[in-house]
PDB file of N, CA and C in Angstrom:
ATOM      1  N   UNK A   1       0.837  -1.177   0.000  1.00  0.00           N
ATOM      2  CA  UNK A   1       0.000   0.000   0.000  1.00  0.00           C
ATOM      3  C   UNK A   1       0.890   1.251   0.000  1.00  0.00           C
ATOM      4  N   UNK A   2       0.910   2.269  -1.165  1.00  0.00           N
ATOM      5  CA  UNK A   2       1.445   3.142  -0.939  1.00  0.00           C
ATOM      6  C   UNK A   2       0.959   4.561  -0.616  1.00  0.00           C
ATOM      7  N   UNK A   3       1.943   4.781   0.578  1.00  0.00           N
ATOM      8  CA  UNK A   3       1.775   6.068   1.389  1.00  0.00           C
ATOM      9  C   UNK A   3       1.320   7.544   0.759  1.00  0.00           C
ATOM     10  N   UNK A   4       0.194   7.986   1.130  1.00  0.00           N
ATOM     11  CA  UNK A   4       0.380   9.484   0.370  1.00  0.00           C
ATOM     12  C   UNK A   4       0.681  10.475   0.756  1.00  0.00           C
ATOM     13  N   UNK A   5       0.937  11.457  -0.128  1.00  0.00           N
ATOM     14  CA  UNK A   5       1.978  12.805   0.343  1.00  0.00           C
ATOM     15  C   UNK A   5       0.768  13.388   1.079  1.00  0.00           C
ATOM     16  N   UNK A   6       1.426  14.243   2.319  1.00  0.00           N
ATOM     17  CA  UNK A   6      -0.023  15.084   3.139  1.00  0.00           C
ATOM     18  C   UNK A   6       0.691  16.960   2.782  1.00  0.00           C
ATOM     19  N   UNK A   7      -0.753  17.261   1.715  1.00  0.00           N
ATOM     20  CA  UNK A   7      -0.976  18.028   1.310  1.00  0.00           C
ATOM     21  C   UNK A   7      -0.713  19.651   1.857  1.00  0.00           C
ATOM     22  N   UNK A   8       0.300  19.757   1.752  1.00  0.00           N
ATOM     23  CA  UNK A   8       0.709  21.338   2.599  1.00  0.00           C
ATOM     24  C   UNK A   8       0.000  22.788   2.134  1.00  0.00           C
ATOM     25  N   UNK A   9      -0.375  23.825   3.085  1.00  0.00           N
ATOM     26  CA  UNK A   9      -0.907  24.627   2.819  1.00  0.00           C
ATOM     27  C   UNK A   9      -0.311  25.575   1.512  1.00  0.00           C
ATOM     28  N   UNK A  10       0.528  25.402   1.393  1.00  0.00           N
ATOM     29  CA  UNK A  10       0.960  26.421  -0.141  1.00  0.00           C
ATOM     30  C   UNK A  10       0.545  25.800  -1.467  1.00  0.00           C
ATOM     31  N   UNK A  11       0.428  24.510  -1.409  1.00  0.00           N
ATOM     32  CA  UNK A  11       0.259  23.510  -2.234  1.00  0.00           C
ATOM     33  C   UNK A  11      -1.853  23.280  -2.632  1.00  0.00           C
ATOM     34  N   UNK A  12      -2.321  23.736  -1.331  1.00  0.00           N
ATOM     35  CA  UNK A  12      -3.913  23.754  -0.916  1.00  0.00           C
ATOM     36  C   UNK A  12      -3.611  25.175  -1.795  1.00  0.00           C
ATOM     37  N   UNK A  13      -3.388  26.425  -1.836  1.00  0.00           N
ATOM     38  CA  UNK A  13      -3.643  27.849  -2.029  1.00  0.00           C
ATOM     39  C   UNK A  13      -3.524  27.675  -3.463  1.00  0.00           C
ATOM     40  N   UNK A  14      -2.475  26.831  -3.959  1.00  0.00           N
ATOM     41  CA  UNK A  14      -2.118  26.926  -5.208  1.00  0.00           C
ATOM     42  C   UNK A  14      -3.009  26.089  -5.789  1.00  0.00           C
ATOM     43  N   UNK A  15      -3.410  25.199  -5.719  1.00  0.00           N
ATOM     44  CA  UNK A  15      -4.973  24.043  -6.286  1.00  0.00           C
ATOM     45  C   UNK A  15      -6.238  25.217  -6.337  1.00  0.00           C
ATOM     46  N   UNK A  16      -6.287  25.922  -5.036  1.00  0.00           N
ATOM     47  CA  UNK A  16      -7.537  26.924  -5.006  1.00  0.00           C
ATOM     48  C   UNK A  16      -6.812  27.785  -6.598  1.00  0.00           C
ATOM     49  N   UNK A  17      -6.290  27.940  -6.480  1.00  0.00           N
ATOM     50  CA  UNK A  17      -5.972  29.565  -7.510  1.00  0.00           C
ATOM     51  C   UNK A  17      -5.918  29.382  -8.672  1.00  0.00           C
ATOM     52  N   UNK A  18      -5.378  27.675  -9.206  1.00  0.00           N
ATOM     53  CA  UNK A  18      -5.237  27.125 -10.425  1.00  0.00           C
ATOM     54  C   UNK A  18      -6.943  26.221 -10.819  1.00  0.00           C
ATOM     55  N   UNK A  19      -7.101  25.604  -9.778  1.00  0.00           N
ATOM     56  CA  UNK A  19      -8.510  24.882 -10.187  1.00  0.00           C
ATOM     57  C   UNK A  19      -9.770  25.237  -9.954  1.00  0.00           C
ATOM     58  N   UNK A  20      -9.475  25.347  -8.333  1.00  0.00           N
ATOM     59  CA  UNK A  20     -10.792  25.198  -7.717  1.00  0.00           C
ATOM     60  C   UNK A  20     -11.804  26.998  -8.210  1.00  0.00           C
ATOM     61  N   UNK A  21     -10.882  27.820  -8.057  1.00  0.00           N
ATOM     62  CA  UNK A  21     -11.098  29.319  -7.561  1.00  0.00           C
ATOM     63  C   UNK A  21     -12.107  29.694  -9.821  1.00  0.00           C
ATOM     64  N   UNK A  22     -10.993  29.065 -10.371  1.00  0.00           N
ATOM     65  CA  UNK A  22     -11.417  28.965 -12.069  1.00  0.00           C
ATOM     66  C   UNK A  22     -13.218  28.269 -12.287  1.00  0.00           C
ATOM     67  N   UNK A  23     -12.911  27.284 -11.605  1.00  0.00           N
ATOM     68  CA  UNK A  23     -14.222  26.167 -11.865  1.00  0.00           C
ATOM     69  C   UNK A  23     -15.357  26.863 -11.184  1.00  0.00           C
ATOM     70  N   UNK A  24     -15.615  27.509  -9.688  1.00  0.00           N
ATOM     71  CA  UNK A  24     -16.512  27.977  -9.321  1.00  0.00           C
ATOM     72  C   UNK A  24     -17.001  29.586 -10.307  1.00  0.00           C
ATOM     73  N   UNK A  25     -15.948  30.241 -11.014  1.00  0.00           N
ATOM     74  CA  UNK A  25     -16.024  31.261 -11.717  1.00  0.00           C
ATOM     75  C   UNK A  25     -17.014  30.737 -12.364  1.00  0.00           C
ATOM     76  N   UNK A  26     -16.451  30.016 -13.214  1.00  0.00           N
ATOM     77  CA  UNK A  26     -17.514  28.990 -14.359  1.00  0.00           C
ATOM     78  C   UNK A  26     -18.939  28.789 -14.058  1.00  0.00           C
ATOM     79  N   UNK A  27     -19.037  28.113 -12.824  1.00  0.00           N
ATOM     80  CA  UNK A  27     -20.054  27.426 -12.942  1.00  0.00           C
ATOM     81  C   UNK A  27     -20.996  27.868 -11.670  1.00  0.00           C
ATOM     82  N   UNK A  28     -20.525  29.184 -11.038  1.00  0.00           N
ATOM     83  CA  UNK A  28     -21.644  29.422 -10.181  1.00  0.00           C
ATOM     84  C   UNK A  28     -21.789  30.886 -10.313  1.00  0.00           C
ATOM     85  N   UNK A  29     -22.981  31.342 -10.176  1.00  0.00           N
ATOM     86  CA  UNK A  29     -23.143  33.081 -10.408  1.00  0.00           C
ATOM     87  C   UNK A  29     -22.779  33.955  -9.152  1.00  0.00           C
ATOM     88  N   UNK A  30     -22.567  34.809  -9.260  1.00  0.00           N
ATOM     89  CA  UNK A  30     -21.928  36.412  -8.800  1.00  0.00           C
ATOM     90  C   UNK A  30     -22.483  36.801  -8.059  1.00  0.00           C
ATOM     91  N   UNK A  31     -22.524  36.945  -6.923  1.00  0.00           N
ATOM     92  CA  UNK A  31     -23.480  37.850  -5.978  1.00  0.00           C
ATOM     93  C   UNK A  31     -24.547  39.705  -7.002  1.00  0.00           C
ATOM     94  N   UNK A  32     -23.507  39.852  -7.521  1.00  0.00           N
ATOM     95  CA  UNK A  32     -23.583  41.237  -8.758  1.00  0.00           C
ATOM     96  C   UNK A  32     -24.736  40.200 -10.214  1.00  0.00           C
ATOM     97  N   UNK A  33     -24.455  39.380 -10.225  1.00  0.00           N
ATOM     98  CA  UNK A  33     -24.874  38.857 -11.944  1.00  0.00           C
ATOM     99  C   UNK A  33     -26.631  38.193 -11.052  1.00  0.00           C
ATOM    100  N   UNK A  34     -26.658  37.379  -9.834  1.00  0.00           N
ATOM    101  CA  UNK A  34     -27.730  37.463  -9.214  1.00  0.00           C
ATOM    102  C   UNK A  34     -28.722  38.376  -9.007  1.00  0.00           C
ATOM    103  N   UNK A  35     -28.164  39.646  -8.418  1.00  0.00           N
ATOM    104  CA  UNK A  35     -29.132  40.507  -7.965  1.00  0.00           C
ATOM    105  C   UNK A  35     -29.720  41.080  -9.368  1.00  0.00           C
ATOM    106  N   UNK A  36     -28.707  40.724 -10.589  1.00  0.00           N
ATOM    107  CA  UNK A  36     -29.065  41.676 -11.398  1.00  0.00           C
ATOM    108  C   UNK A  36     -30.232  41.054 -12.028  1.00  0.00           C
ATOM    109  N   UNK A  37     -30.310  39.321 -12.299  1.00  0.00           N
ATOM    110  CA  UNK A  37     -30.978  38.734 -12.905  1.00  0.00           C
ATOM    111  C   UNK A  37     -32.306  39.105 -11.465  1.00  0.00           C
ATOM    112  N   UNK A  38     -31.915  39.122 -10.487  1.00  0.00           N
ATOM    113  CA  UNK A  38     -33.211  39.347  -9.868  1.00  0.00           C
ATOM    114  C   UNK A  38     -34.280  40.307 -10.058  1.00  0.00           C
ATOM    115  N   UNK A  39     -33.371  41.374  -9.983  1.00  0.00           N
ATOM    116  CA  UNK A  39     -34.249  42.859 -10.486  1.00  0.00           C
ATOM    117  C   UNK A  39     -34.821  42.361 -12.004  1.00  0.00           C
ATOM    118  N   UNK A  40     -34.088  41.575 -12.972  1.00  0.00           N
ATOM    119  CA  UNK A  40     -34.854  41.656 -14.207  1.00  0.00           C
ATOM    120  C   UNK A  40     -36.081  40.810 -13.901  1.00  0.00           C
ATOM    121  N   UNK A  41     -36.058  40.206 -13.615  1.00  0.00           N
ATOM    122  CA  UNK A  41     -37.335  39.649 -13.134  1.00  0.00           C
ATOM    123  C   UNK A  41     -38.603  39.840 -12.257  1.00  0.00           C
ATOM    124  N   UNK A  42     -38.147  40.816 -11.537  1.00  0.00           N
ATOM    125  CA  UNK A  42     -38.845  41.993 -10.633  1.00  0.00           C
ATOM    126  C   UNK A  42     -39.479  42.537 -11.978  1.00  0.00           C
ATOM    127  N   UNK A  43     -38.797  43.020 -12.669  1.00  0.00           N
ATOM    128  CA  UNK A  43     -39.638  43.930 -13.465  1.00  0.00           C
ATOM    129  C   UNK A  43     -40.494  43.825 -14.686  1.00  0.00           C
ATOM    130  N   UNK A  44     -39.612  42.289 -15.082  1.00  0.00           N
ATOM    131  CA  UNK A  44     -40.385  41.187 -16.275  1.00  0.00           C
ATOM    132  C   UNK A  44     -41.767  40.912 -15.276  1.00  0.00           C
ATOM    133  N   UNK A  45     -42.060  40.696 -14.033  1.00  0.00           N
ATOM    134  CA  UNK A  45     -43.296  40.348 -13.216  1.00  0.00           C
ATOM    135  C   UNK A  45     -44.134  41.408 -13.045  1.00  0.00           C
ATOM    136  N   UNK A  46     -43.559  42.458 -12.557  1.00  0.00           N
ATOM    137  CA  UNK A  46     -44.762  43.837 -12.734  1.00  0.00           C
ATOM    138  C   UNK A  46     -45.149  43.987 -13.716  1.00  0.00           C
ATOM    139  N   UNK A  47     -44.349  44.363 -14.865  1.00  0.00           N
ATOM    140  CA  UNK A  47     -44.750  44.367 -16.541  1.00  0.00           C
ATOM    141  C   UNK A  47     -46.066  43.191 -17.136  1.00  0.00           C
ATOM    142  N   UNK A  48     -45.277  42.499 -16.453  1.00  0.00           N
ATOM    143  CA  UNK A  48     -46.766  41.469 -16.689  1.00  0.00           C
ATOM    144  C   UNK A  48     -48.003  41.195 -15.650  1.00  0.00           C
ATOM    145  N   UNK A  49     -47.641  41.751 -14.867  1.00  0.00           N
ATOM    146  CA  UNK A  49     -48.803  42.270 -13.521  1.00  0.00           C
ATOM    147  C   UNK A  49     -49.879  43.543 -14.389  1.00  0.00           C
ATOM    148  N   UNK A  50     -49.100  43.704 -14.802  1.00  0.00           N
ATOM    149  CA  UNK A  50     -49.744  45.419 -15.058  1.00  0.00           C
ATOM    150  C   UNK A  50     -50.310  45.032 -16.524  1.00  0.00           C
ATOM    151  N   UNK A  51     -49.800  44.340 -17.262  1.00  0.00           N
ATOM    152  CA  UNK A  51     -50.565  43.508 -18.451  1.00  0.00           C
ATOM    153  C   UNK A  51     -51.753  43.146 -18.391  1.00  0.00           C
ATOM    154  N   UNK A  52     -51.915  42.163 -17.128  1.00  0.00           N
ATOM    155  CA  UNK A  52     -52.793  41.364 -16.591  1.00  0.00           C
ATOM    156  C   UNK A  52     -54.086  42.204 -16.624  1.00  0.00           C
ATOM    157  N   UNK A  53     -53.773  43.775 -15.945  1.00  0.00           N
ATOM    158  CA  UNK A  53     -54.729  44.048 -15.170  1.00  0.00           C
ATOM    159  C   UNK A  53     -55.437  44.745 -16.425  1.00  0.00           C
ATOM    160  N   UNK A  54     -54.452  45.164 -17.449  1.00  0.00           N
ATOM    161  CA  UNK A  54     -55.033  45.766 -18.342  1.00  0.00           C
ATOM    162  C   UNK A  54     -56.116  45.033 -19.495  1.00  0.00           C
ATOM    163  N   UNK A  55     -55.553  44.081 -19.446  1.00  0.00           N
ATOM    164  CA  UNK A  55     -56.461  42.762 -20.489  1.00  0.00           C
ATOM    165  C   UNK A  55     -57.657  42.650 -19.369  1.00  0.00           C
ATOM    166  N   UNK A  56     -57.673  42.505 -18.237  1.00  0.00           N
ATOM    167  CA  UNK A  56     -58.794  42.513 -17.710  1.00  0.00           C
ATOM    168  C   UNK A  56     -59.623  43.251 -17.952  1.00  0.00           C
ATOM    169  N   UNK A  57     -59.481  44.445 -17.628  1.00  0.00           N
ATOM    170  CA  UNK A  57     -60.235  45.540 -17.755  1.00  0.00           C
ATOM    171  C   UNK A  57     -60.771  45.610 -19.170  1.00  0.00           C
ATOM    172  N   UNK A  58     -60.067  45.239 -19.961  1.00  0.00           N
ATOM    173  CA  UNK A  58     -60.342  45.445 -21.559  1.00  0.00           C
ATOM    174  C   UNK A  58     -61.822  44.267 -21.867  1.00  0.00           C
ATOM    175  N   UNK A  59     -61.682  43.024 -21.053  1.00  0.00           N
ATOM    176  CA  UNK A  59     -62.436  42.029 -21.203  1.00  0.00           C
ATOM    177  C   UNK A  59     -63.371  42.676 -20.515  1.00  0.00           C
ATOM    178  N   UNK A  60     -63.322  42.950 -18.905  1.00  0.00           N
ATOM    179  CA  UNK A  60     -64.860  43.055 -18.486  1.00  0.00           C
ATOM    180  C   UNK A  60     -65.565  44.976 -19.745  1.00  0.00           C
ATOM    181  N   UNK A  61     -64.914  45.542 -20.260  1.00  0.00           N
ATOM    182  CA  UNK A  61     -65.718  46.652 -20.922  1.00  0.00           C
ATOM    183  C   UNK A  61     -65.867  46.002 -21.959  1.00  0.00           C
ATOM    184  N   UNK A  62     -65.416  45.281 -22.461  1.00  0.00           N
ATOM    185  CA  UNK A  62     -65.631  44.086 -23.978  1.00  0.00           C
ATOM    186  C   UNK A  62     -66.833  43.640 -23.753  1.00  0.00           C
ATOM    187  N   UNK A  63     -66.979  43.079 -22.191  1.00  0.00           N
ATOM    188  CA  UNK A  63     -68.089  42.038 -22.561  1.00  0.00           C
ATOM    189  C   UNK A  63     -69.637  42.841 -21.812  1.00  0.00           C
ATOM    190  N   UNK A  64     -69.487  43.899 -21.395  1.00  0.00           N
ATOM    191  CA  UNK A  64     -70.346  44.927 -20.981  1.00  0.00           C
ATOM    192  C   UNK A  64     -70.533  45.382 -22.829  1.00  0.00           C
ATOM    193  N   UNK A  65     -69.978  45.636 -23.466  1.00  0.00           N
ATOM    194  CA  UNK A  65     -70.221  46.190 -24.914  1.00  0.00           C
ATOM    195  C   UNK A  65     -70.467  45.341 -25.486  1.00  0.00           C
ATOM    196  N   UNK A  66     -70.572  43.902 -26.009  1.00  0.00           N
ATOM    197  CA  UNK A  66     -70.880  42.775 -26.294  1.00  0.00           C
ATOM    198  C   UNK A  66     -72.500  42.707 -25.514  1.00  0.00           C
ATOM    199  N   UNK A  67     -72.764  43.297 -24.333  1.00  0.00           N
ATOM    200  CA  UNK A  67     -74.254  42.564 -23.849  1.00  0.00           C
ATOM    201  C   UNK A  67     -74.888  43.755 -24.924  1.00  0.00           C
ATOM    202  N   UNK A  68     -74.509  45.344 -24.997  1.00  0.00           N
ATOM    203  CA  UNK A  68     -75.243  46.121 -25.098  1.00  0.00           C
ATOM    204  C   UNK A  68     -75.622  46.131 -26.593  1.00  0.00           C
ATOM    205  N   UNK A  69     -74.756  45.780 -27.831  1.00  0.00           N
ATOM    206  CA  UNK A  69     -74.728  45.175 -28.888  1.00  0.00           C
ATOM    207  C   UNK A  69     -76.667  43.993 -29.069  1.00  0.00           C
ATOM    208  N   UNK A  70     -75.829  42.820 -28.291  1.00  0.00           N
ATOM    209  CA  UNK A  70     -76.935  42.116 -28.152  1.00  0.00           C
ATOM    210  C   UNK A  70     -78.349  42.476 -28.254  1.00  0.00           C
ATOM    211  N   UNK A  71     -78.091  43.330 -26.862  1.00  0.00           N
ATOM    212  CA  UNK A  71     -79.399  44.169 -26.479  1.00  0.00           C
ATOM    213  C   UNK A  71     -80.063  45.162 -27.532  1.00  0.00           C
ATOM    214  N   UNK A  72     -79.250  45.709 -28.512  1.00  0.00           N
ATOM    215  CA  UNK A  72     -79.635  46.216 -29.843  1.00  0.00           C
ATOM    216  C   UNK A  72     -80.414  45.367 -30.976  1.00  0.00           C
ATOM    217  N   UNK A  73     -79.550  44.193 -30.989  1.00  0.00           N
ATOM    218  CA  UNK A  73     -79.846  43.223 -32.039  1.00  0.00           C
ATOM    219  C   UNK A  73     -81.822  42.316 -31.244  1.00  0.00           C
ATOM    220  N   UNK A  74     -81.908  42.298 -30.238  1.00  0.00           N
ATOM    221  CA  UNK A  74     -83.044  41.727 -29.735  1.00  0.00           C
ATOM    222  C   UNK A  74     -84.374  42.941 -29.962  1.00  0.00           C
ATOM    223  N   UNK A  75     -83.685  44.301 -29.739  1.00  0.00           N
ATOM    224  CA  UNK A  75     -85.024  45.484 -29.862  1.00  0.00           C
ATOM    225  C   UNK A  75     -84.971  45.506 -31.476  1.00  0.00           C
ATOM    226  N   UNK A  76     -84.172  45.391 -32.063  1.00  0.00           N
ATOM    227  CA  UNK A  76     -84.100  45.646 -33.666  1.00  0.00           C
ATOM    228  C   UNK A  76     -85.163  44.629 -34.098  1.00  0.00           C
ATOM    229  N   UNK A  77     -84.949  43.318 -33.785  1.00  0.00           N
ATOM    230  CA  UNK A  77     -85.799  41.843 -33.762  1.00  0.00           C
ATOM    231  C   UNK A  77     -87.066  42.211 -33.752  1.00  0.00           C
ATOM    232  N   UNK A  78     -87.212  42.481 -31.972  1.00  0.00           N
ATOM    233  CA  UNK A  78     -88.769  42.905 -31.548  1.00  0.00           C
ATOM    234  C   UNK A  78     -89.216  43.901 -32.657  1.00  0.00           C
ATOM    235  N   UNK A  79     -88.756  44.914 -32.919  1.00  0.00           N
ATOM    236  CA  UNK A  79     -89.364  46.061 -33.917  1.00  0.00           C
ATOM    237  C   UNK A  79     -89.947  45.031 -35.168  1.00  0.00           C
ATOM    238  N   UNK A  80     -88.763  44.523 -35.444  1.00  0.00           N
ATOM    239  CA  UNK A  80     -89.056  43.960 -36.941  1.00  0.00           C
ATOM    240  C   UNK A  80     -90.165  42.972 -37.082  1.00  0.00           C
ATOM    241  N   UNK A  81     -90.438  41.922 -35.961  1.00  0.00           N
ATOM    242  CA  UNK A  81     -91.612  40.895 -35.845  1.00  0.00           C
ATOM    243  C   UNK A  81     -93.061  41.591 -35.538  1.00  0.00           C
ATOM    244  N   UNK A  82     -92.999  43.284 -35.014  1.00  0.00           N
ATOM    245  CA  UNK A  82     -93.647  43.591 -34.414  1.00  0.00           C
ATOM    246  C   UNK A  82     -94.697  44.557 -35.398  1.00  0.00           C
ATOM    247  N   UNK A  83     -93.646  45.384 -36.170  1.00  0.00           N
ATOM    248  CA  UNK A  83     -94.163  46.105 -36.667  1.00  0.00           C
ATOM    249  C   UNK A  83     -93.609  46.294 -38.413  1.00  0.00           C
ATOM    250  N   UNK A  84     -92.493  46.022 -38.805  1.00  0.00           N
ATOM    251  CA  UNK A  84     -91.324  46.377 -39.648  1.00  0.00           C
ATOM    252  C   UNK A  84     -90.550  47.657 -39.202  1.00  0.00           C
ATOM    253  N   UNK A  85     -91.024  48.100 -38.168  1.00  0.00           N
ATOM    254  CA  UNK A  85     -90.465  49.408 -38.302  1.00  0.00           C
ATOM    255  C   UNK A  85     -89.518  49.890 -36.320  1.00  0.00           C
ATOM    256  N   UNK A  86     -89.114  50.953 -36.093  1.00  0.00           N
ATOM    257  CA  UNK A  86     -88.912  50.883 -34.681  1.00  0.00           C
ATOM    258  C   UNK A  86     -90.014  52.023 -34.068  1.00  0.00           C
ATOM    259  N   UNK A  87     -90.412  51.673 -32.868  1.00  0.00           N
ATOM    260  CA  UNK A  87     -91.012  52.474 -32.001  1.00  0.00           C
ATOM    261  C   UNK A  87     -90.350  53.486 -31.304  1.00  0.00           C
ATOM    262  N   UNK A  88     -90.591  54.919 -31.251  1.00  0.00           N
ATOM    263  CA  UNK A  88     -89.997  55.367 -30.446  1.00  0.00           C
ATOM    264  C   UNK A  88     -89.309  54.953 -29.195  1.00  0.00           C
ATOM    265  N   UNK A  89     -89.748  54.539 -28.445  1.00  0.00           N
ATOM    266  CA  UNK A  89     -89.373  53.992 -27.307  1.00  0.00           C
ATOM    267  C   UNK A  89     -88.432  53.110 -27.536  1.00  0.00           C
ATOM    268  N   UNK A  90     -88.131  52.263 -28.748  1.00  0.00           N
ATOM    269  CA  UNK A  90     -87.027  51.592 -29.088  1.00  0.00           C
ATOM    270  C   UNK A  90     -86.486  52.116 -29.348  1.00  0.00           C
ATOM    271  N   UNK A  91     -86.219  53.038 -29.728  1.00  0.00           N
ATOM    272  CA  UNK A  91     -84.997  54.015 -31.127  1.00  0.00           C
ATOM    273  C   UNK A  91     -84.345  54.896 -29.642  1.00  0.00           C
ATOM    274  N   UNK A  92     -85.409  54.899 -28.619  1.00  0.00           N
ATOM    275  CA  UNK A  92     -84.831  55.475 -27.045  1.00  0.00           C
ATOM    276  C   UNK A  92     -83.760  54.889 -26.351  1.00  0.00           C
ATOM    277  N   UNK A  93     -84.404  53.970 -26.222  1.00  0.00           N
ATOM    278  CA  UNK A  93     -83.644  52.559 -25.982  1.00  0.00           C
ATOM    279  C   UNK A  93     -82.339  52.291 -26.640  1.00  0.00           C
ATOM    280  N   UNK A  94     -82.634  52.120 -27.401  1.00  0.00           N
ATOM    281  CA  UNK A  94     -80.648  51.618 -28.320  1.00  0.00           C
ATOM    282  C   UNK A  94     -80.040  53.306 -27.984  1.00  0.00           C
ATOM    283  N   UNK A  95     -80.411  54.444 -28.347  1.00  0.00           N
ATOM    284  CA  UNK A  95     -79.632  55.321 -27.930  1.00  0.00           C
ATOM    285  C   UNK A  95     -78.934  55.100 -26.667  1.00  0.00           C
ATOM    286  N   UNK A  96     -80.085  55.250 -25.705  1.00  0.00           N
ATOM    287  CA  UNK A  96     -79.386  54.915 -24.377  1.00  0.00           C
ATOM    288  C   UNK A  96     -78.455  54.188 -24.147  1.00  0.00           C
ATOM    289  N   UNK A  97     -78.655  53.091 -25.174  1.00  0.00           N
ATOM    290  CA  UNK A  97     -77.419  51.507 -24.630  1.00  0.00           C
ATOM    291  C   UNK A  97     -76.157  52.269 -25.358  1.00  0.00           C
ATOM    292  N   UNK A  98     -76.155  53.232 -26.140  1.00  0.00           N
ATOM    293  CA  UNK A  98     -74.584  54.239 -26.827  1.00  0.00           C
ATOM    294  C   UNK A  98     -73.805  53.150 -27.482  1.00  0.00           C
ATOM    295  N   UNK A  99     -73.989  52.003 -28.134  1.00  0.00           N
ATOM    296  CA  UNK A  99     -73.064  51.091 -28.535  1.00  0.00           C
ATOM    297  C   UNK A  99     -72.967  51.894 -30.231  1.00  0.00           C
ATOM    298  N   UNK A 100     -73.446  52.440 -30.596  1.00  0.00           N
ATOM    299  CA  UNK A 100     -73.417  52.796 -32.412  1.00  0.00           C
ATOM    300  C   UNK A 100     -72.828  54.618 -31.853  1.00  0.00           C
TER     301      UNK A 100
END
């Protein structure tokens, strides 16, 4: 069985400086390259927070303008089965709903 050499501290400093100190460069991130990817992502998340809220809003007035539409197309209906023509009170009506 042969004996092995026991590893002296100048010999430890010099492995850190040649191997070890290179390889962690490589392969692990920066306290600086972290925070930075953090903040980008902070702000890639609000950006899309604030997206969110805006498509919302766009959907619920979409689909409030979508009922009032409807609500045109059903008095237009009624007029037409009713009479061919619109009644005042209808022609009131769709004004009010402001979709045209």
């Amino acid at each position: 069985m042969a004996k092995e050499k026991q590893l002296t501290l100048e010999e430890l400093a010099k492995y850190n400086q040649e191997v070890l100190f290179p390889f962690m460069k490589e392969n692990f991130v920066a306290k600086k390259d972290f925070d930075e990817f953090e903040d980008d992502s902070m702000k890639f998340q609000d950006k899309a927070l604030d997206d969110l809220e805006t498509l919302k809003q766009e959907k619920i007035f979409g689909g409030a303008q979508d009922k009032r539409k409807t609500k045109v197309l059903e008095i237009h209906n009624d007029a037409l089965k009713t009479s061919k023509i619109l009644s005042e009170q209808q022609a009131t009506e769709i004004d009010g709903l402001r979709v045209f």
